[in-house]
Protein backbone atom coordinates (compact mmCIF):
# COMPACT_ATOMS: atom_id res chain seq x y z
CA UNK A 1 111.20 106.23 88.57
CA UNK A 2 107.55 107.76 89.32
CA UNK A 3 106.62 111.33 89.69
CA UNK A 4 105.67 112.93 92.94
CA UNK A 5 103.51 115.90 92.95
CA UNK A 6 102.79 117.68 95.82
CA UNK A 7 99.92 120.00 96.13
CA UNK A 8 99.38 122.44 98.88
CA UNK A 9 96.30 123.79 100.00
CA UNK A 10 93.96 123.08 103.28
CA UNK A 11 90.91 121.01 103.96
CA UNK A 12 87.76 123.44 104.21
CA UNK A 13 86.82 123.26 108.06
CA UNK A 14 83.29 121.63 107.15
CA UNK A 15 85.19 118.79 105.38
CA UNK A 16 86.03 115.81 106.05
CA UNK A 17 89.02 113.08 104.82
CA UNK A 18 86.40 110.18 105.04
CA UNK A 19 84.10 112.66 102.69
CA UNK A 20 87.52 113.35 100.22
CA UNK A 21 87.68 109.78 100.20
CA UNK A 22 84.35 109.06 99.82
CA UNK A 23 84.89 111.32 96.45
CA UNK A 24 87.53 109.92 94.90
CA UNK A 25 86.39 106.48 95.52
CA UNK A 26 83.24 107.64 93.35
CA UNK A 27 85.07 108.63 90.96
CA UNK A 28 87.83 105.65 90.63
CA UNK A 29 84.15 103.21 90.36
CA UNK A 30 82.97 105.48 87.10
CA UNK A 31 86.01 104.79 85.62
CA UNK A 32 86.30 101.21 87.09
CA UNK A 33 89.92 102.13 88.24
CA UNK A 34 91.28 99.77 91.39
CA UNK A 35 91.58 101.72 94.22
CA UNK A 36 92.34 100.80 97.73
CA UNK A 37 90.92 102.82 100.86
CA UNK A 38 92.76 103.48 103.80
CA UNK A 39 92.41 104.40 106.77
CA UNK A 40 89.47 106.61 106.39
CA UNK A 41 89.71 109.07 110.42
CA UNK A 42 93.40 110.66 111.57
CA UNK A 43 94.10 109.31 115.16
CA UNK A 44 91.87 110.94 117.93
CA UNK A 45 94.97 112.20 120.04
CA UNK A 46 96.22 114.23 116.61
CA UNK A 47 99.68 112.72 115.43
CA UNK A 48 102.59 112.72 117.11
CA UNK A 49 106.50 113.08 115.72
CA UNK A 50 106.58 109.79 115.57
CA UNK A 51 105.78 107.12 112.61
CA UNK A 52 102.63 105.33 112.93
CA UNK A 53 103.30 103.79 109.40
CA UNK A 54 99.49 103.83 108.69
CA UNK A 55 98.09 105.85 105.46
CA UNK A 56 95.79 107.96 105.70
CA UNK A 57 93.57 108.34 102.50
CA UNK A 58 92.81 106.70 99.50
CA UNK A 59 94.76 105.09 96.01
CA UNK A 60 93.64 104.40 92.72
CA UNK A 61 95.42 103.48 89.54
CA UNK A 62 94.00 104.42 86.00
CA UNK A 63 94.77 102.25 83.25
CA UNK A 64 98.67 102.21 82.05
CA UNK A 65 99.18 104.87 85.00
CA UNK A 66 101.11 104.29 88.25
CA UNK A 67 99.49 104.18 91.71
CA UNK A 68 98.28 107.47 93.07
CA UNK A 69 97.82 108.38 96.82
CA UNK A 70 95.22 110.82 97.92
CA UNK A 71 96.26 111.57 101.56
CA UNK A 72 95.98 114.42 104.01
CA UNK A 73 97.26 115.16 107.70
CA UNK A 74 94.85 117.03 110.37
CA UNK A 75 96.96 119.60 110.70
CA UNK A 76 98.81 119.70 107.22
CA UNK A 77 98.38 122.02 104.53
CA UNK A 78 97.94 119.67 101.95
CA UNK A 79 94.61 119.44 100.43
């Protein structure tokens, strides 16, 4: 079973998720860690209640580590 940790904070208003991505991609190459990137701009019309089943973000896994998601929502405040 794999640990979830949820962090809450908000995205300063000059920032940008392709920019957070953009970081932690940087850092997952210095370490040569795979990473995947996502999809890297929320939806134009903002989200809805419903499901799009896309991800939003970024994951990377160190070595002997599970897979870590770096995600955000427009409007969340996570990050």
């Amino acid at each position: 079973m794999g640990l979830s940790i949820h962090y809450s904070g908000s995205f300063n208003p000059s920032a940008s998720l392709q920019g957070m991505i953009e970081e932690v991609v940087e850092i997952a190459k210095v370490y040569r860690w795979k990473h995947s990137v996502h999809e890297i701009n929320f939806p134009k019309g903002g989200f809805n209640k419903k499901y799009d089943e896309k991800i939003y973000g970024v994951t990377f896994t160190p070595p002997s580590a599970e897979k870590y998601l770096v995600s955000g929502h427009e409007k969340c405040d996570g990050l």
